[in-house]
Protein backbone atom coordinates (compact mmCIF):
# COMPACT_ATOMS: atom_id res chain seq x y z
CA UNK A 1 -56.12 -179.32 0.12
CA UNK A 2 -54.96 -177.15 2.92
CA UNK A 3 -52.50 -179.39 5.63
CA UNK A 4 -54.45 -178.93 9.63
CA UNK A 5 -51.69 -177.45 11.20
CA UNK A 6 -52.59 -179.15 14.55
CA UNK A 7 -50.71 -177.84 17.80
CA UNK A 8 -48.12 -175.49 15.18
CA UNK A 9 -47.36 -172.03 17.48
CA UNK A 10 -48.14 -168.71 16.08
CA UNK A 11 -44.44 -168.43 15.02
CA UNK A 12 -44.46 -171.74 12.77
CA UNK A 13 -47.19 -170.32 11.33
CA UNK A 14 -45.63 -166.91 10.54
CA UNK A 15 -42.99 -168.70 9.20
CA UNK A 16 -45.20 -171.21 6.81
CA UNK A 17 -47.04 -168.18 5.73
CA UNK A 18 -43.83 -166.23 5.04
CA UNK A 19 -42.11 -169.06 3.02
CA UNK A 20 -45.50 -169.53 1.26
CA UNK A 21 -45.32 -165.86 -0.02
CA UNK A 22 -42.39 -165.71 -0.87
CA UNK A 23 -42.94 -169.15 -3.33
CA UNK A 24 -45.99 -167.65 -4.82
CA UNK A 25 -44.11 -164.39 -5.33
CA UNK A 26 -41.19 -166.43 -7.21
CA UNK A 27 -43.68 -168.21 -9.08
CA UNK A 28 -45.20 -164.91 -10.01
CA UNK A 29 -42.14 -163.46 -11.44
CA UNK A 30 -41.52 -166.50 -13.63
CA UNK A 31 -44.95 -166.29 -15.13
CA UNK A 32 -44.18 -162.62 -15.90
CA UNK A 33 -40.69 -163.06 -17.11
CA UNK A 34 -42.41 -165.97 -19.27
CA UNK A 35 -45.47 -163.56 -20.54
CA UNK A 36 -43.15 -160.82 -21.20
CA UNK A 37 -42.60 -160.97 -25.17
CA UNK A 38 -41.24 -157.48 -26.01
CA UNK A 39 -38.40 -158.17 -23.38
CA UNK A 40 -37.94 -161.77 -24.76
CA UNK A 41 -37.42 -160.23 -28.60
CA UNK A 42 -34.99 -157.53 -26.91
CA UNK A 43 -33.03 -160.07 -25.52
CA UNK A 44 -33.07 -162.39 -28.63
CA UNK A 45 -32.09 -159.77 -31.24
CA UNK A 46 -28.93 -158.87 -28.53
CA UNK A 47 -27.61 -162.10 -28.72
CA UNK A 48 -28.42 -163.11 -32.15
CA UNK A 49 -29.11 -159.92 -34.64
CA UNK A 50 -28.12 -161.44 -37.81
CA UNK A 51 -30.97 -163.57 -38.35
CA UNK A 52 -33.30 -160.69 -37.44
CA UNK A 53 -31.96 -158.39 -40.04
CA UNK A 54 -32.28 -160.92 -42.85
CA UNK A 55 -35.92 -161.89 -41.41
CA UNK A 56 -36.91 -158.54 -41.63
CA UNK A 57 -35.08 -157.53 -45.30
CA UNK A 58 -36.83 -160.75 -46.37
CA UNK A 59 -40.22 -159.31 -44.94
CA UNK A 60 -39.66 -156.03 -46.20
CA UNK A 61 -38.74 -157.49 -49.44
CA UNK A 62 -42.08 -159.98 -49.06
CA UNK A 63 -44.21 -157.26 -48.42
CA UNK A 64 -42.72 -154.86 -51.47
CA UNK A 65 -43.57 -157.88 -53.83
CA UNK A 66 -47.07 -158.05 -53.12
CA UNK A 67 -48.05 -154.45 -53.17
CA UNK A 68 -46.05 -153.64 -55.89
CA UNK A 69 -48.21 -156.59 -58.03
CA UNK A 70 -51.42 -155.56 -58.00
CA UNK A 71 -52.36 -155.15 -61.82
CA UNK A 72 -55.29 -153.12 -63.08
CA UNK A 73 -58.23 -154.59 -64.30
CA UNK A 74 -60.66 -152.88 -67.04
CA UNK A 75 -63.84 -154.37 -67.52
CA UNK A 76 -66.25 -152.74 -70.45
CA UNK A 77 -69.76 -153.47 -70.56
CA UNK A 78 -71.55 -156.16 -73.21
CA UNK A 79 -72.27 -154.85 -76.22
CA UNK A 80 -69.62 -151.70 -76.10
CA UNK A 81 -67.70 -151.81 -78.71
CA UNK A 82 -66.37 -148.35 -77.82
CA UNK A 83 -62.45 -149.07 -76.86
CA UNK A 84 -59.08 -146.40 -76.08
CA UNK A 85 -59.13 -145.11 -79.67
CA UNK A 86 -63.18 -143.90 -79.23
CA UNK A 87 -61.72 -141.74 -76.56
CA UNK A 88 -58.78 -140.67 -78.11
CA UNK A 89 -60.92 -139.71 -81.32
CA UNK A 90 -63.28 -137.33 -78.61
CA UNK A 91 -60.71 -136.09 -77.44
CA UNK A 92 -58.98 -135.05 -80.50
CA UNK A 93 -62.06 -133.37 -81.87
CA UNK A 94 -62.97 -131.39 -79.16
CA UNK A 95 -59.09 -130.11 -79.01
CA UNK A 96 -59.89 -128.84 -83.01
CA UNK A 97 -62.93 -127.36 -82.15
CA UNK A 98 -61.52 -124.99 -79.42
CA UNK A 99 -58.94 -124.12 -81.67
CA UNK A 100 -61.26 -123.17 -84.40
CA UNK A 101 -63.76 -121.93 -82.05
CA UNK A 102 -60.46 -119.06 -81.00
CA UNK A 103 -60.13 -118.25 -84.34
CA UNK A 104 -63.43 -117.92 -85.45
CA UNK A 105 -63.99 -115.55 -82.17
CA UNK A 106 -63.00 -112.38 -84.53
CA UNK A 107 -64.77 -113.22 -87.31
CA UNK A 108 -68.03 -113.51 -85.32
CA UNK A 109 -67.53 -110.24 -83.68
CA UNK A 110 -66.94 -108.41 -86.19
CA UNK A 111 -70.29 -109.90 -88.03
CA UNK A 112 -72.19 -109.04 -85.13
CA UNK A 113 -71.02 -105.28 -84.83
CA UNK A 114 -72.04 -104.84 -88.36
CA UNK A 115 -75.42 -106.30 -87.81
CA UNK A 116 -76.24 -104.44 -84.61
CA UNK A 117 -74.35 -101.64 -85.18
CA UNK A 118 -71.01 -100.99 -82.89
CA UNK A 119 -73.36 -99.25 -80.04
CA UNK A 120 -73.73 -103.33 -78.84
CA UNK A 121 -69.71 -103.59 -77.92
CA UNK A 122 -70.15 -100.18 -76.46
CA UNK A 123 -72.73 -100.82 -74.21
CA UNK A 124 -71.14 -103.77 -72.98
CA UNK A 125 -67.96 -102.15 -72.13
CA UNK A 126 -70.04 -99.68 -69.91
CA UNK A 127 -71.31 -102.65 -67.67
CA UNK A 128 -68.45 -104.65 -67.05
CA UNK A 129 -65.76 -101.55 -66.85
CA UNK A 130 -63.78 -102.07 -69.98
């Protein structure tokens, strides 16, 4: 609760007022100084840095660990019996197939010009140029 000040002249008062200030302005500064963390670390890592650098290769090192873990999962359906080697077989097949398909590519061209006659590869060329 505030003191009365009773018969106090208007210079005690300045004075009380002043001193009160400059208190609450002290008190001020200590609760920043105290709320300040980035300063605080600054300070800490000047005075001790060793135990910051191994904190943070250990962190480093921490975090590495667990990204570098993650392991992939492959979940098939019930009732596929389908596995790697189904693909692989696709695959393989439709790899022969081009190839034949390219080599059969004369073969059928030449069928066709003797069927139709060779005015068919003409009149192609004549549309596209060739």
């Amino acid at each position: 609760m505030a003191k009365r000040s009773g018969n106090k002249s208007s210079k005690e008062l300045k004075q009380e007022i002043a001193r009160s200030r400059e208190d609450v302005e002290r008190r001020l500064s200590r609760v920043r100084q105290e709320a300040d963390l980035p300063a605080k670390i600054r300070r800490s890592v000047r005075r001790e840095p060793v135990p910051w650098i191994v904190g943070a290769i250990a962190v480093g090192l921490l975090v590495t660990a667990v990204v570098t873990r993650r392991k992939k999962v492959y979940v098939t359906p019930k009732g596929t019996t389908k596995s790697k080697s189904g693909m692989l077989e696709a695959g393989f097949l439709l790899g022969v197939a081009r190839i034949l398909a390219g080599l059969a590519k004369p073969v059928v061209v030449s069928f066709l010009e003797k069927q139709f006659g060779s005015s068919v590869s003409r009149r192609r060329s004549d549309k596209h140029g060739f």
